[in-house]
PDB file of N, CA and C in Angstrom:
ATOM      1  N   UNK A   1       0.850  -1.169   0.000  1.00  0.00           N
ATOM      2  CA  UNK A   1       0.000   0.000   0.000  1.00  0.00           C
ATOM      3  C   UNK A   1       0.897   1.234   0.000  1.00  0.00           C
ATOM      4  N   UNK A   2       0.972   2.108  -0.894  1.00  0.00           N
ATOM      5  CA  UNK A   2       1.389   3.018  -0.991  1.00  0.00           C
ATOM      6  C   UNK A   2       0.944   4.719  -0.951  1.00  0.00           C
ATOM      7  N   UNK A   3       0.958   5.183  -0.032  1.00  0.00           N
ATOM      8  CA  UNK A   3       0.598   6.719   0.423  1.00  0.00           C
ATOM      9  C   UNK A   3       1.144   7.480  -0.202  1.00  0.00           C
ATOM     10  N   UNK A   4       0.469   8.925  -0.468  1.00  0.00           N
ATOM     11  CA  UNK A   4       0.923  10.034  -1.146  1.00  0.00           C
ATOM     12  C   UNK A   4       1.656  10.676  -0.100  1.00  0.00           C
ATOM     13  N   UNK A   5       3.587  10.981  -0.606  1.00  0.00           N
ATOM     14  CA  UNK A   5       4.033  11.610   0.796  1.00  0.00           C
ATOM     15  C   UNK A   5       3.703  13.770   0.260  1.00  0.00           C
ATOM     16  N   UNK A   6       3.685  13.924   1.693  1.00  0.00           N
ATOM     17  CA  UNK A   6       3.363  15.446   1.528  1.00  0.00           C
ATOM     18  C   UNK A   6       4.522  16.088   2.410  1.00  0.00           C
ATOM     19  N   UNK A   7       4.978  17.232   2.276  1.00  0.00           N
ATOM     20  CA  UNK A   7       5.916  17.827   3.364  1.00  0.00           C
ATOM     21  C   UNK A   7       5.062  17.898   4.259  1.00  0.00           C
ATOM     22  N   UNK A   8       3.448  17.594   4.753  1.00  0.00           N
ATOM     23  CA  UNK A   8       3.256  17.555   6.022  1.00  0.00           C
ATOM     24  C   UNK A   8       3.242  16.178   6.762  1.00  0.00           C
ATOM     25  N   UNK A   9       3.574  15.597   6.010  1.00  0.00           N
ATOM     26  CA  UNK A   9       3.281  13.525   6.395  1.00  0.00           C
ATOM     27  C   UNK A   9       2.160  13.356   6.597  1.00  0.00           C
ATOM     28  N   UNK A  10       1.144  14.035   5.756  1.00  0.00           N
ATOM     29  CA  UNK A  10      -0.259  13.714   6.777  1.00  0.00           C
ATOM     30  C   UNK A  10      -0.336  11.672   7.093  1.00  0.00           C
ATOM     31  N   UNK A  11       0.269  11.352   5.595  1.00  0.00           N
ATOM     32  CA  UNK A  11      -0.274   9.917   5.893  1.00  0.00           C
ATOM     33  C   UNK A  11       0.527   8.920   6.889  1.00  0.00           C
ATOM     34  N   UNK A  12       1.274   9.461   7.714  1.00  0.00           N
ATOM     35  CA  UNK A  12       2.215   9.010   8.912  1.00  0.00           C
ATOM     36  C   UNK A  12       1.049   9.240  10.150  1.00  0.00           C
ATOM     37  N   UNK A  13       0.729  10.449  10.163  1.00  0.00           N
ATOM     38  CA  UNK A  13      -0.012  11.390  11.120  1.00  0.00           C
ATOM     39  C   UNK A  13      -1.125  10.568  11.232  1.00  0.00           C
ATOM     40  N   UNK A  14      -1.863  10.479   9.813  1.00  0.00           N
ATOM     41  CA  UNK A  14      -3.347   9.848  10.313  1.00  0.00           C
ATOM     42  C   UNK A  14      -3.119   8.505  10.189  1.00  0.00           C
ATOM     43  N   UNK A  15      -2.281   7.575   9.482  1.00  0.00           N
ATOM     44  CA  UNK A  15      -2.118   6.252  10.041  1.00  0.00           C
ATOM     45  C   UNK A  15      -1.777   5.661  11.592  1.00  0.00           C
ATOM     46  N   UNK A  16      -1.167   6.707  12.246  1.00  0.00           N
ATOM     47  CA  UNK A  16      -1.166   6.537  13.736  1.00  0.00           C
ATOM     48  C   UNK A  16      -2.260   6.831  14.344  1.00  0.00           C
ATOM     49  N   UNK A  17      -2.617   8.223  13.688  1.00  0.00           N
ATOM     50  CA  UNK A  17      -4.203   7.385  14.525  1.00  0.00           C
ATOM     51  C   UNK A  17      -4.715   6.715  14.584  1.00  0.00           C
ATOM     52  N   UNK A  18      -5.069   6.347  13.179  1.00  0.00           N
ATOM     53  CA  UNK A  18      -5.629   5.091  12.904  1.00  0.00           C
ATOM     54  C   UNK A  18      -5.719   4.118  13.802  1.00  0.00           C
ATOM     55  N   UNK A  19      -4.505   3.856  13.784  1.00  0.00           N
ATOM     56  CA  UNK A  19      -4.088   2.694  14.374  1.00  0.00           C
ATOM     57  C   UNK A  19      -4.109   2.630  15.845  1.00  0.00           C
ATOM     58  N   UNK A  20      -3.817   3.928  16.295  1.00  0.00           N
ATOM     59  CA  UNK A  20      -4.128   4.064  18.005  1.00  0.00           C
ATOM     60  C   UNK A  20      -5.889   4.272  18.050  1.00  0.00           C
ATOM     61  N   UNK A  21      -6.717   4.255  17.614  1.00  0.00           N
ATOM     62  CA  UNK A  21      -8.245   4.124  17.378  1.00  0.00           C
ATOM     63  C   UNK A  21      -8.394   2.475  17.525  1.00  0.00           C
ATOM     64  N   UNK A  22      -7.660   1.493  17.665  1.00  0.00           N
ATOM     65  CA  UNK A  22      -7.749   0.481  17.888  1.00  0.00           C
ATOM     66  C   UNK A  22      -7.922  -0.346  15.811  1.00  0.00           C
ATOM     67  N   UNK A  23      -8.020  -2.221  16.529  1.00  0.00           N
ATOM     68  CA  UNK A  23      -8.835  -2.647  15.496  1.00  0.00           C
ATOM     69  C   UNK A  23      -7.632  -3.945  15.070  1.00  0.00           C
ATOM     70  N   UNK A  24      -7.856  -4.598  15.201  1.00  0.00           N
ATOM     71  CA  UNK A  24      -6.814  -6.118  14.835  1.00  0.00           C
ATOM     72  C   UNK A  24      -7.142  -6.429  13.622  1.00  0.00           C
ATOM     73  N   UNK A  25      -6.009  -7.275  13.011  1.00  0.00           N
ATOM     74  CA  UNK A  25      -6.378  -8.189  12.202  1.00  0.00           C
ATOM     75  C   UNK A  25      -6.946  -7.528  10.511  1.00  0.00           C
ATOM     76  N   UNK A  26      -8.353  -8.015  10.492  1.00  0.00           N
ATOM     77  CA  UNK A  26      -9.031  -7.673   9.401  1.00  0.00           C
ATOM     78  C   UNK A  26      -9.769  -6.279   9.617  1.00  0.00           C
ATOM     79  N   UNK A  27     -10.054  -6.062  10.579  1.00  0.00           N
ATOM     80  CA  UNK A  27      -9.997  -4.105  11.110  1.00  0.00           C
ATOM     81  C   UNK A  27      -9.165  -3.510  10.847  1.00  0.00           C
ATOM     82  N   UNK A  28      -8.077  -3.755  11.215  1.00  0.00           N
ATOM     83  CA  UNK A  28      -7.154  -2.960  11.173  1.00  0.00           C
ATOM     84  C   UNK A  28      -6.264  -2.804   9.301  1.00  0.00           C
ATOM     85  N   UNK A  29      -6.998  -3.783   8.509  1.00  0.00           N
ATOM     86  CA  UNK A  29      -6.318  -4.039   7.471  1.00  0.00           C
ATOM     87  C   UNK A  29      -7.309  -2.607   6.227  1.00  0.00           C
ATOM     88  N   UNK A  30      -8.582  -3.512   6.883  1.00  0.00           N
ATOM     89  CA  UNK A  30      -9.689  -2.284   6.321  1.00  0.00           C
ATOM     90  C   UNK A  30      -9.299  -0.601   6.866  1.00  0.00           C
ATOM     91  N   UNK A  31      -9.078  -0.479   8.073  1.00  0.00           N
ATOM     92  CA  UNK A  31      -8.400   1.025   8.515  1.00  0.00           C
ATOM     93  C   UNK A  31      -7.411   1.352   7.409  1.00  0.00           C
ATOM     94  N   UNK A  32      -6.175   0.674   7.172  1.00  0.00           N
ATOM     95  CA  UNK A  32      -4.895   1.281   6.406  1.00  0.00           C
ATOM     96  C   UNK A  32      -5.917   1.262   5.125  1.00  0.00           C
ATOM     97  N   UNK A  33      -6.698   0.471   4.186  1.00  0.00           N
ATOM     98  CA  UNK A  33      -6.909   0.472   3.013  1.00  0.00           C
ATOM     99  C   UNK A  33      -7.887   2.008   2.810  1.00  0.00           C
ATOM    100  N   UNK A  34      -8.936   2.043   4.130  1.00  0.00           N
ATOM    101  CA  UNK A  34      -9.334   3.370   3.972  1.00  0.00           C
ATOM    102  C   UNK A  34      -8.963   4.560   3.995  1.00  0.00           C
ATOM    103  N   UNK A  35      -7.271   4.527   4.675  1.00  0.00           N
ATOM    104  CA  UNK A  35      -7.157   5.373   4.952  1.00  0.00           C
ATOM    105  C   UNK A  35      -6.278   5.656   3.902  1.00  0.00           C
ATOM    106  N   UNK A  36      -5.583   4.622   3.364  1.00  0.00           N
ATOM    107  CA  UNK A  36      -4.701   4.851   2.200  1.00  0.00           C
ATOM    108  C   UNK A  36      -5.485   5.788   0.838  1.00  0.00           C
ATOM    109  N   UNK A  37      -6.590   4.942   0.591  1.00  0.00           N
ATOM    110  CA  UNK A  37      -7.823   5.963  -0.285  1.00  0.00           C
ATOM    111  C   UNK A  37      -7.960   7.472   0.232  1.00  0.00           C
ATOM    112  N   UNK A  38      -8.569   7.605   1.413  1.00  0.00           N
ATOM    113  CA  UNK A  38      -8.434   8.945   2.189  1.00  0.00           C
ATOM    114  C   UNK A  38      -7.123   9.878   1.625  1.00  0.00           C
ATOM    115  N   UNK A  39      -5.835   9.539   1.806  1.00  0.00           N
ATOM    116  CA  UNK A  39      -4.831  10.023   1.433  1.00  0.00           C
ATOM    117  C   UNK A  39      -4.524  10.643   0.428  1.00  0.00           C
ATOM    118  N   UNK A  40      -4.544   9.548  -0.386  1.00  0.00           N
ATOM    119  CA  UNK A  40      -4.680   9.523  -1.686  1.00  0.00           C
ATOM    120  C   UNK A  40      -5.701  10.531  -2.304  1.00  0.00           C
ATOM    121  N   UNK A  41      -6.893  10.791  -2.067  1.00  0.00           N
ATOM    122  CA  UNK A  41      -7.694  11.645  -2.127  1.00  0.00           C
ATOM    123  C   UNK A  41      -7.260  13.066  -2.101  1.00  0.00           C
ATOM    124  N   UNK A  42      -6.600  13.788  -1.084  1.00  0.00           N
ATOM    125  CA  UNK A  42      -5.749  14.628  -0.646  1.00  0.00           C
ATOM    126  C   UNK A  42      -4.968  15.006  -1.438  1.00  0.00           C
ATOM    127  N   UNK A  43      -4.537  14.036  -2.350  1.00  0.00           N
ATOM    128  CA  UNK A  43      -3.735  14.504  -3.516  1.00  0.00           C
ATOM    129  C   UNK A  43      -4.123  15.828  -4.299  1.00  0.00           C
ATOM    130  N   UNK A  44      -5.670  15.830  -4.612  1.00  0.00           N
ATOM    131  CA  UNK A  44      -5.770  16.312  -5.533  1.00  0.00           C
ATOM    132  C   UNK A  44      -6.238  18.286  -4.923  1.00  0.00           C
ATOM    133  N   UNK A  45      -6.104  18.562  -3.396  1.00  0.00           N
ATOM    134  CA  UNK A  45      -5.922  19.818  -3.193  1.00  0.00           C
ATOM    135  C   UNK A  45      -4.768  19.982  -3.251  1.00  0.00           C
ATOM    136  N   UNK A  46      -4.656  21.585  -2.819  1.00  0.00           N
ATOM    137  CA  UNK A  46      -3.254  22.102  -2.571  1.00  0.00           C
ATOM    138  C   UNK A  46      -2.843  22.018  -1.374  1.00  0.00           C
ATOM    139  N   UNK A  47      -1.781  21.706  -0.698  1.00  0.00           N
ATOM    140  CA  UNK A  47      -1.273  21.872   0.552  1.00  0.00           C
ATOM    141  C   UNK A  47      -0.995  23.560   1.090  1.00  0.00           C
ATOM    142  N   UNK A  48      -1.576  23.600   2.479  1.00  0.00           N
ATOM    143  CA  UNK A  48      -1.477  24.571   2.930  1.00  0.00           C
ATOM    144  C   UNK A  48       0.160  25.146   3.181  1.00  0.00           C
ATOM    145  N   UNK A  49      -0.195  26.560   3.449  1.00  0.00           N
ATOM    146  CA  UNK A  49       1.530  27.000   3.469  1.00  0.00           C
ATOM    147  C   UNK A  49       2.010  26.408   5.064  1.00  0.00           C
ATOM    148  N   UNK A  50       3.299  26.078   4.984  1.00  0.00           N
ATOM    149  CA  UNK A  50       4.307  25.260   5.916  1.00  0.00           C
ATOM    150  C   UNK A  50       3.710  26.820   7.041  1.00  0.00           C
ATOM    151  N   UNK A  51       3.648  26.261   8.300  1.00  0.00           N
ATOM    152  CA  UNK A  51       4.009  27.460   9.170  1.00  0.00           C
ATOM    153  C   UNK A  51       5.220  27.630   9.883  1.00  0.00           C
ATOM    154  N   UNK A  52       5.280  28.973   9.952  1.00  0.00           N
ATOM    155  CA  UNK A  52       6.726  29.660  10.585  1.00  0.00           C
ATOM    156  C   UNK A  52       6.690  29.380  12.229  1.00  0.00           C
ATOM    157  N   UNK A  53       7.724  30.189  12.725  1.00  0.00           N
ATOM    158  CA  UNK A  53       7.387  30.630  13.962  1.00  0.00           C
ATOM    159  C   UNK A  53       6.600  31.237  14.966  1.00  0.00           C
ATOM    160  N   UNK A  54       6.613  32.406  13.561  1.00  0.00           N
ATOM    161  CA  UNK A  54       5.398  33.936  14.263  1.00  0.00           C
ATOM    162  C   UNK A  54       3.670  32.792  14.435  1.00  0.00           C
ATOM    163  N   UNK A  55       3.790  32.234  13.492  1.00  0.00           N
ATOM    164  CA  UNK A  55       2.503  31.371  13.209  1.00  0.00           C
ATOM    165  C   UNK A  55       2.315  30.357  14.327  1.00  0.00           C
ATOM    166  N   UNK A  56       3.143  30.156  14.746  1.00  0.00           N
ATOM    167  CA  UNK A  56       3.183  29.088  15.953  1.00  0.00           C
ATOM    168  C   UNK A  56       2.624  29.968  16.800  1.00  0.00           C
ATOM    169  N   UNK A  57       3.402  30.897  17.110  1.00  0.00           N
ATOM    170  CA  UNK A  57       3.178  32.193  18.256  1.00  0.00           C
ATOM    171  C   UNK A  57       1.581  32.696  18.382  1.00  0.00           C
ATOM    172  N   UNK A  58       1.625  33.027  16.924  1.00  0.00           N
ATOM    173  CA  UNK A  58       0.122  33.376  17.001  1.00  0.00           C
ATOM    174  C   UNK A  58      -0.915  32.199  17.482  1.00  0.00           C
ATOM    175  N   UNK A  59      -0.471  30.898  17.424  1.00  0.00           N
ATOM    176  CA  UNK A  59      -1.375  29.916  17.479  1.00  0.00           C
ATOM    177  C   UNK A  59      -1.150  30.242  19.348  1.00  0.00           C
ATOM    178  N   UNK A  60      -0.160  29.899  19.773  1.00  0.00           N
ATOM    179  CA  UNK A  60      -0.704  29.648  21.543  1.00  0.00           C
ATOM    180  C   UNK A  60      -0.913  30.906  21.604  1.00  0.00           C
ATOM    181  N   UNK A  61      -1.081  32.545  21.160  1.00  0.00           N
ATOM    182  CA  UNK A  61      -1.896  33.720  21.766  1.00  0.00           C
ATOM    183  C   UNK A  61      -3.124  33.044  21.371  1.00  0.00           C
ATOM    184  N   UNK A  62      -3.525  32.797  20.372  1.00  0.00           N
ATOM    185  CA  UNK A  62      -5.153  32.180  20.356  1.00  0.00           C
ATOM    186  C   UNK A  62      -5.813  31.618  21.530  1.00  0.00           C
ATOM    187  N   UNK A  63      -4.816  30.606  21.531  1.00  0.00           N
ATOM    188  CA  UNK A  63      -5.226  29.319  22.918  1.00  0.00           C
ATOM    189  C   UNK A  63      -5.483  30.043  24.227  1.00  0.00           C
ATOM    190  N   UNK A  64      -4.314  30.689  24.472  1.00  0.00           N
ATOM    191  CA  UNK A  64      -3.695  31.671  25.266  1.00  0.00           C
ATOM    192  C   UNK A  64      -5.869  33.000  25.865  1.00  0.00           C
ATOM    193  N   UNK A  65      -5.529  33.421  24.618  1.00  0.00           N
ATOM    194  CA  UNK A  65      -6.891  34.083  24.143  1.00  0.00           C
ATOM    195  C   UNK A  65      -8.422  33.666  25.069  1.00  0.00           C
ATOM    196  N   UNK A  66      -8.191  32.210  24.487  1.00  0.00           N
ATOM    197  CA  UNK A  66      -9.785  31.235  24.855  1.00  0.00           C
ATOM    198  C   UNK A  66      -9.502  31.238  26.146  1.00  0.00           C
ATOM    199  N   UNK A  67      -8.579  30.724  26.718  1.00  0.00           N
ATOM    200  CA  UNK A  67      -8.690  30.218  28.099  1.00  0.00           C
ATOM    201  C   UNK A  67      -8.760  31.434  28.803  1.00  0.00           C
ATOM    202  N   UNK A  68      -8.273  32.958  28.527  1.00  0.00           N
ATOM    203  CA  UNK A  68      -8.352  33.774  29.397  1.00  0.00           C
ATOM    204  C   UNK A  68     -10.050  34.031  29.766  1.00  0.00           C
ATOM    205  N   UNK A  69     -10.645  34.129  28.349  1.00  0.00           N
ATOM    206  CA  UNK A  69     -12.165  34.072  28.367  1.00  0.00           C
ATOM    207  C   UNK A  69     -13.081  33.167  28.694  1.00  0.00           C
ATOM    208  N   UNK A  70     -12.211  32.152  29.561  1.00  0.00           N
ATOM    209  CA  UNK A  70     -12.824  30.982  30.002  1.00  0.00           C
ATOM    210  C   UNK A  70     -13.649  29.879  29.120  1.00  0.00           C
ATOM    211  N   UNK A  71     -12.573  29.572  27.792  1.00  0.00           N
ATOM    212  CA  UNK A  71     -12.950  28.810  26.936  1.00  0.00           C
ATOM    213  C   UNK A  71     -11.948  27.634  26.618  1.00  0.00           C
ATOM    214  N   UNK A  72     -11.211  27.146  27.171  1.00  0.00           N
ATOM    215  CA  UNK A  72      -9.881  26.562  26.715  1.00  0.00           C
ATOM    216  C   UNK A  72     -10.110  25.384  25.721  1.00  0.00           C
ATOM    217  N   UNK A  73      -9.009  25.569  24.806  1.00  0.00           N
ATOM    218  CA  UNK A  73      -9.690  24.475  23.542  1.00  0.00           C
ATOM    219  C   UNK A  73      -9.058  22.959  24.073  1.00  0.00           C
ATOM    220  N   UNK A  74      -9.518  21.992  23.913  1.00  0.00           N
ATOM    221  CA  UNK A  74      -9.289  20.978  24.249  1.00  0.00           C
ATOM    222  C   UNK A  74      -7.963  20.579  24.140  1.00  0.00           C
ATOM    223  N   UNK A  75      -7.527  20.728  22.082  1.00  0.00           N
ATOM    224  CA  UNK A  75      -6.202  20.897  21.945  1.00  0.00           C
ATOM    225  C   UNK A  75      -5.833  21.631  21.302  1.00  0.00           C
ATOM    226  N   UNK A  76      -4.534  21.683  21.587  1.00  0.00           N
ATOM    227  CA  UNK A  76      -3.411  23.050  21.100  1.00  0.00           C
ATOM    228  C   UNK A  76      -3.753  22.784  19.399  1.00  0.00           C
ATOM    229  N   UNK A  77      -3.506  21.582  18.835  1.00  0.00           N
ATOM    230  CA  UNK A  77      -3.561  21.484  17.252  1.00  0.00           C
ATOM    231  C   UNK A  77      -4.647  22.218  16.969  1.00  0.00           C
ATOM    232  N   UNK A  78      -6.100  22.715  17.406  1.00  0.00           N
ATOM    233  CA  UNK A  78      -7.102  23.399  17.187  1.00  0.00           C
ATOM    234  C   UNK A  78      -6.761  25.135  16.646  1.00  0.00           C
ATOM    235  N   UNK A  79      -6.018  25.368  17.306  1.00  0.00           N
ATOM    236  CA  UNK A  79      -5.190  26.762  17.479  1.00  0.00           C
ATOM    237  C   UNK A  79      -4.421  26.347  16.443  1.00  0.00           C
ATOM    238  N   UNK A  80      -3.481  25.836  15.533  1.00  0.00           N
ATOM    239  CA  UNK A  80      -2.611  25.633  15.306  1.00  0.00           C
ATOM    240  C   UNK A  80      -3.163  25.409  13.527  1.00  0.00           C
ATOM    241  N   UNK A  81      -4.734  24.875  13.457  1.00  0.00           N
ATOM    242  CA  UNK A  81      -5.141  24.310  12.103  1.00  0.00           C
ATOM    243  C   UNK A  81      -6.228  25.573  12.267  1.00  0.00           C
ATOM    244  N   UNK A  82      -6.354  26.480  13.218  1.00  0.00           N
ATOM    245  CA  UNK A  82      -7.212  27.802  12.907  1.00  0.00           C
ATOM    246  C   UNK A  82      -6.105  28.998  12.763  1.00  0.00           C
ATOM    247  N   UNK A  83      -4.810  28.637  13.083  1.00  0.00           N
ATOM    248  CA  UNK A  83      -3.780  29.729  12.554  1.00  0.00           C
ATOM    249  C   UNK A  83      -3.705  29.546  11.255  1.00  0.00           C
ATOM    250  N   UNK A  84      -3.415  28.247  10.663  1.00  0.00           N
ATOM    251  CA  UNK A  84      -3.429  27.490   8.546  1.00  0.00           C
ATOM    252  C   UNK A  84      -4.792  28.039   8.659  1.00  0.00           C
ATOM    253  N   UNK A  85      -5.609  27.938   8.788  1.00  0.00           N
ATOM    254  CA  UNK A  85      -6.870  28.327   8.103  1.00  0.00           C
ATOM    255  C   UNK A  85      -6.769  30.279   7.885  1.00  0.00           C
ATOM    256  N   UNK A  86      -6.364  30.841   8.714  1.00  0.00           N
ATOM    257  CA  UNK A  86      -6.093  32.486   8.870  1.00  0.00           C
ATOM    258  C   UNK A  86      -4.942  32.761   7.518  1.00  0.00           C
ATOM    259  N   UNK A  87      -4.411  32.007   8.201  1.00  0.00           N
ATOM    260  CA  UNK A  87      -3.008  32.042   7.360  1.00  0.00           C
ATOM    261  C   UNK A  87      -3.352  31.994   5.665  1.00  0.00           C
ATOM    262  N   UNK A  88      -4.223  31.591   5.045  1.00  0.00           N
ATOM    263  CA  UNK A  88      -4.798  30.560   4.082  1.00  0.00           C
ATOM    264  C   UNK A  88      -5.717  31.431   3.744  1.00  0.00           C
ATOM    265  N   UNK A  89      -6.294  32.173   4.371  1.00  0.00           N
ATOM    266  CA  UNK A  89      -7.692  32.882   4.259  1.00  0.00           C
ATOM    267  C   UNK A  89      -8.450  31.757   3.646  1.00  0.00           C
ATOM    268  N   UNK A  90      -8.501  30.735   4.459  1.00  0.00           N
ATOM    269  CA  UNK A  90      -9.591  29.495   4.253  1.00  0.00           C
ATOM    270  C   UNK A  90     -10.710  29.042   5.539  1.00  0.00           C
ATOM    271  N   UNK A  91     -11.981  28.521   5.042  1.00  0.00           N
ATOM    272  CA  UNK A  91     -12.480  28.009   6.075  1.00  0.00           C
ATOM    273  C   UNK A  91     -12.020  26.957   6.558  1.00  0.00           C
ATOM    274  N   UNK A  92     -12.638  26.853   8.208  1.00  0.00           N
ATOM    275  CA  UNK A  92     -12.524  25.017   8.319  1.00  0.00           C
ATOM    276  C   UNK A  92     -13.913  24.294   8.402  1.00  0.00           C
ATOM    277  N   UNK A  93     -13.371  23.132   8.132  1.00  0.00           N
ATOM    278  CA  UNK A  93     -14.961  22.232   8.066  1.00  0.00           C
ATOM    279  C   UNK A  93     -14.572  21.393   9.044  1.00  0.00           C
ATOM    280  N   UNK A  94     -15.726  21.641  10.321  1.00  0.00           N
ATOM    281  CA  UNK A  94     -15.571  21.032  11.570  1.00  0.00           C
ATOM    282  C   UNK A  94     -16.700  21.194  12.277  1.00  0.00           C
ATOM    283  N   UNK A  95     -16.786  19.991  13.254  1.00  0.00           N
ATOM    284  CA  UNK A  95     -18.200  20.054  14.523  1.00  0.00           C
ATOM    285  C   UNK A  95     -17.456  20.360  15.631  1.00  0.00           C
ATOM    286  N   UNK A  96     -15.919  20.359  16.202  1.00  0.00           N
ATOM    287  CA  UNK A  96     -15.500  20.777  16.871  1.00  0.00           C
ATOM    288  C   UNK A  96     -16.025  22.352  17.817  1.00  0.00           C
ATOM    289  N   UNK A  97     -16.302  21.627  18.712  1.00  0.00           N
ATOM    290  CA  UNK A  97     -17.063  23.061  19.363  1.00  0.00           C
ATOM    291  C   UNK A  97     -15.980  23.843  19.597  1.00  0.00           C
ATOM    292  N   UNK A  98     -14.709  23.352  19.942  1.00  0.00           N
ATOM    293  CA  UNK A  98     -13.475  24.712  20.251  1.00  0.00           C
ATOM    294  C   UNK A  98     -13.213  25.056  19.547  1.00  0.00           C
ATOM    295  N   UNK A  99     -13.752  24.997  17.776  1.00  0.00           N
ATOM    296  CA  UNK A  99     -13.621  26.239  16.943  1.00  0.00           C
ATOM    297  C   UNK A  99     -14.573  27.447  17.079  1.00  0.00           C
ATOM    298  N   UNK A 100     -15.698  26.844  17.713  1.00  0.00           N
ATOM    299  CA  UNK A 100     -16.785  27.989  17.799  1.00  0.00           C
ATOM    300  C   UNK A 100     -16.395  29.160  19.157  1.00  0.00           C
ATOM    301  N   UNK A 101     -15.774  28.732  19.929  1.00  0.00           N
ATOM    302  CA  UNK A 101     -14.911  29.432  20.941  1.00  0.00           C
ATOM    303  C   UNK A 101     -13.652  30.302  19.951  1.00  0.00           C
ATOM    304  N   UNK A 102     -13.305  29.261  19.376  1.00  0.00           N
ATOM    305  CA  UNK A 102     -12.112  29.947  18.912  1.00  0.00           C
ATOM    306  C   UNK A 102     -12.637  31.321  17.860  1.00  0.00           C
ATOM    307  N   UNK A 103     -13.050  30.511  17.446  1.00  0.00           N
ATOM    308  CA  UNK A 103     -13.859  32.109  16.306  1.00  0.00           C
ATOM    309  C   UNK A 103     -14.615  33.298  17.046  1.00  0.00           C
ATOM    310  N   UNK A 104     -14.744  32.927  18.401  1.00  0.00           N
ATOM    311  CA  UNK A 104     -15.002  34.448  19.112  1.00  0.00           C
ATOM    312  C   UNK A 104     -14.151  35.390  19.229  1.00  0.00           C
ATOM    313  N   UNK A 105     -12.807  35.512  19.164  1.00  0.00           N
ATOM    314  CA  UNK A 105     -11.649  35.818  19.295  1.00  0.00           C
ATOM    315  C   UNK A 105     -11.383  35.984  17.912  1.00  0.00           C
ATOM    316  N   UNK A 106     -11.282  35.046  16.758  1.00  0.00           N
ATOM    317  CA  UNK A 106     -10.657  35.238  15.671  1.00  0.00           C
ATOM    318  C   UNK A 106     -11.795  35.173  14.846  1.00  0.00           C
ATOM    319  N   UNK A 107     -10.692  36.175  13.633  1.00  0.00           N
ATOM    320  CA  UNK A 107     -12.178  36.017  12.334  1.00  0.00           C
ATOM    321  C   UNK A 107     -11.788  34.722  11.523  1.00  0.00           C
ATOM    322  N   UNK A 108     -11.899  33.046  12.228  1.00  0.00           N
ATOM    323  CA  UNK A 108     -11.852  31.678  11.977  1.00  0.00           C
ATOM    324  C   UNK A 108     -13.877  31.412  11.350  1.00  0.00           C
ATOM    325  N   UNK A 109     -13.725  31.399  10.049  1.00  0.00           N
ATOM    326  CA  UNK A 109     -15.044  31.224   9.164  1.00  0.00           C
ATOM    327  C   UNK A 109     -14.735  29.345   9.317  1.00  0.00           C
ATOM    328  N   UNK A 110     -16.333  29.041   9.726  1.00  0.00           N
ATOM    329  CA  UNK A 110     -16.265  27.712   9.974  1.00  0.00           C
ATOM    330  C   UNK A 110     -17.434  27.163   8.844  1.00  0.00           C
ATOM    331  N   UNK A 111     -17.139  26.164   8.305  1.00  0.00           N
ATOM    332  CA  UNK A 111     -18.364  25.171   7.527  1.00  0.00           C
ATOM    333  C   UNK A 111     -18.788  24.547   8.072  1.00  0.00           C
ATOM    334  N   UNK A 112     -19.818  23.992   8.225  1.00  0.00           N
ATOM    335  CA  UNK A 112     -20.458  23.197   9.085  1.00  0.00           C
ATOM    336  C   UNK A 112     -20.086  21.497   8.438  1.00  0.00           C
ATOM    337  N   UNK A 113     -19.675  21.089   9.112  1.00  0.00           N
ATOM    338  CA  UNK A 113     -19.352  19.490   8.707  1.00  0.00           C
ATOM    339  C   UNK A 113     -20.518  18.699   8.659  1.00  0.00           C
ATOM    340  N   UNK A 114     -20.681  17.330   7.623  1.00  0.00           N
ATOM    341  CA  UNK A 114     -22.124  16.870   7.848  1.00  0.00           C
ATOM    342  C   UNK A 114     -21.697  15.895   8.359  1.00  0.00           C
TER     343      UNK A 114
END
């Protein structure tokens, strides 16, 4: 099975999840094949721009941000894929409620995921 590599590894990234999501055997065989498709899929956008430092920075003032307002996002990567989305002048497509926190603070335009 062969994955599309990206300078972000997504398919390293989400095969560990995968795989830490549990699933033996013939589960776990169906996980890599879906996820290999998934990947593969991915091909055909553009990859977001690499982030810098300042971009990091800006991501924990975000975090930084929520929790002062008594919102703290569950995780830091939330802050971090709503800095690429700023960064990008792109939406995200998510049910994640700590984007809806997060977008009180930032102008983070959300799609509603189905």
């Amino acid at each position: 099975m062969e994955f599309v590599k990206t300078h972000l590894d997504l398919d390293k990234h989400l095969l560990m999840e995968a795989m830490r999501r549990g699933g033996h055997g013939t589960k776990q065989t169906a996980v890599k094949a879906a996820l290999a498709e998934f990947v593969n899929r991915l091909a055909a956008f553009p990859l977001p721009p690499e982030l810098d430092a300042d971009d990091y920075r800006r991501a924990a003032r975000l975090y930084r941000a929520c929790r002062v307002r008594g919102s703290t996002p569950r995780s830091t990567i939330d802050c971090i894929n709503t800095q690429t989305c700023l960064k990008s002048d792109l939406p995200i497509q998510a049910r994640n409620r700590d984007y809806q926190a997060i977008a009180q603070i930032a102008p983070l335009r959300i799609v509603a995921a189905p």
